[in-house]
Protein backbone atom coordinates (compact mmCIF):
# COMPACT_ATOMS: atom_id res chain seq x y z
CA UNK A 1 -13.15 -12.33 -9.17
CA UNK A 2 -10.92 -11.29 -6.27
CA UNK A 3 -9.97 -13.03 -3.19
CA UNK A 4 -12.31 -12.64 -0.55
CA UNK A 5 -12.35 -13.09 3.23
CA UNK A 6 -14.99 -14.85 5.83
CA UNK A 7 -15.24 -12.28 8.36
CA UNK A 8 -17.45 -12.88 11.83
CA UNK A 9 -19.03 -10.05 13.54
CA UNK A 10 -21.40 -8.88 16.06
CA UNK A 11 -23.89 -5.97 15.78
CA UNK A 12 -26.53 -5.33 17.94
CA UNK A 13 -29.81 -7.01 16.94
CA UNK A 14 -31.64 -3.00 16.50
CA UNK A 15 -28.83 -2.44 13.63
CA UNK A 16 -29.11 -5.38 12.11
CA UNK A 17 -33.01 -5.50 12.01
CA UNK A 18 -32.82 -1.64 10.34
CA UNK A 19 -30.37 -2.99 7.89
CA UNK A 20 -32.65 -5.70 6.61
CA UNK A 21 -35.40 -3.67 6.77
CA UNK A 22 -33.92 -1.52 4.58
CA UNK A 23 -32.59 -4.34 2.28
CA UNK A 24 -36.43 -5.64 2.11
CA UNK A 25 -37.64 -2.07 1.04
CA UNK A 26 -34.89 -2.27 -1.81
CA UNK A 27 -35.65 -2.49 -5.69
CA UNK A 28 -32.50 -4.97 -6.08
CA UNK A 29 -31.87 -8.45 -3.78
CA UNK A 30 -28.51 -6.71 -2.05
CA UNK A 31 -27.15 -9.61 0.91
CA UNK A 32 -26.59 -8.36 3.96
CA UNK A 33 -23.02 -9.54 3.11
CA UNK A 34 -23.11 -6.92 -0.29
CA UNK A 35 -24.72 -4.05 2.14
CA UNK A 36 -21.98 -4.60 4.54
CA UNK A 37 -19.74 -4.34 1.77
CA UNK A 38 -20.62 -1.46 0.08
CA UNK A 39 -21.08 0.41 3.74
CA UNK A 40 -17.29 -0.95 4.32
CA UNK A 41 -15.98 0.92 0.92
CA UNK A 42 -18.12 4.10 0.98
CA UNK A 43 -16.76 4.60 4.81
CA UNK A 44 -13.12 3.87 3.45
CA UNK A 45 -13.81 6.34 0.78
CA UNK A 46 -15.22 9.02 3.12
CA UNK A 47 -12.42 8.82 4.92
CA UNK A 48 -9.98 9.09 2.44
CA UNK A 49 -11.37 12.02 1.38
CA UNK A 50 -11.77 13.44 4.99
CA UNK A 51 -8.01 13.15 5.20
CA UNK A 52 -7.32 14.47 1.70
CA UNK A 53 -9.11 17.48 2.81
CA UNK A 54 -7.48 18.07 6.23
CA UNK A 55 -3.33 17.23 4.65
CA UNK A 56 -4.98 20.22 2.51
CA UNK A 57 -6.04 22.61 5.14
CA UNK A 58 -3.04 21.70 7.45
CA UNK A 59 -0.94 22.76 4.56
CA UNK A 60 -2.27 25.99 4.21
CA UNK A 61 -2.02 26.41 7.75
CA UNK A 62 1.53 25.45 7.90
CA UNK A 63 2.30 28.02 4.74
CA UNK A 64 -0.40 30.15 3.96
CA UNK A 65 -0.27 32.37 0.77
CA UNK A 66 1.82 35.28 1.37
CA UNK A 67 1.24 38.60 -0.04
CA UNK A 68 4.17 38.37 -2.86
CA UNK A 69 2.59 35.20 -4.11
CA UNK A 70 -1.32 36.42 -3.86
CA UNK A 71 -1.71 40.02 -3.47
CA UNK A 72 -1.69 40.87 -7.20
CA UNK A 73 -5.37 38.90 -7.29
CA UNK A 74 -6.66 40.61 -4.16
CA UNK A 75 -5.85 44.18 -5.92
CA UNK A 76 -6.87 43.61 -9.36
CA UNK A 77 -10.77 42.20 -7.38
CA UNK A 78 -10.81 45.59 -5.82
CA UNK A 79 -9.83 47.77 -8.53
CA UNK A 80 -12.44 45.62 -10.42
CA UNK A 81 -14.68 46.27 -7.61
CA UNK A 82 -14.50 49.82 -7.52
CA UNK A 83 -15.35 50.56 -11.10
CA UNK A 84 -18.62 48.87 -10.54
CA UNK A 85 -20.84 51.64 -10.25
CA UNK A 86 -23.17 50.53 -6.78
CA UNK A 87 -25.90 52.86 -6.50
């Protein structure tokens, strides 16, 4: 098992009735301390990704694809294109 941490926080009463509400309506016996858990590492993960995405964007930002590397494809998709017969 790994090392864990006691951690003490405040939520406001509304949130933490919804989450044991939602605990209760469960098929498994999740703690609160599991729920909080699991919230904990699917936010990390979302986030993770989140940044993954923008290092991504903000790359192709910073040096898009230039017409040397990529203009080949667009070409060969509109000669394709154009021997489609469309009507």
């Amino acid at each position: 098992m790994s090392e864990t941490s006691r951690v003490t926080l405040r939520l406001p009463t509304a949130l933490l009735h919804k989450l044991d509400e939602q605990l209760a309506h469960g098929d498994d016996e999740t703690s609160r301390s599991a729920a909080v858990q699991r919230l904990i590492e699917t936010a990390l993960r979302d986030l993770a990704k989140r940044e993954k995405v923008e290092q991504y964007v903000r790359g192709w930002r910073e040096q898009p694809q230039t017409e040397e590397e990529f203009g080949w494809s667009d070409r060969a998709v509109s000669e394709s294109l154009s021997e489609i017969p469309w009507e």
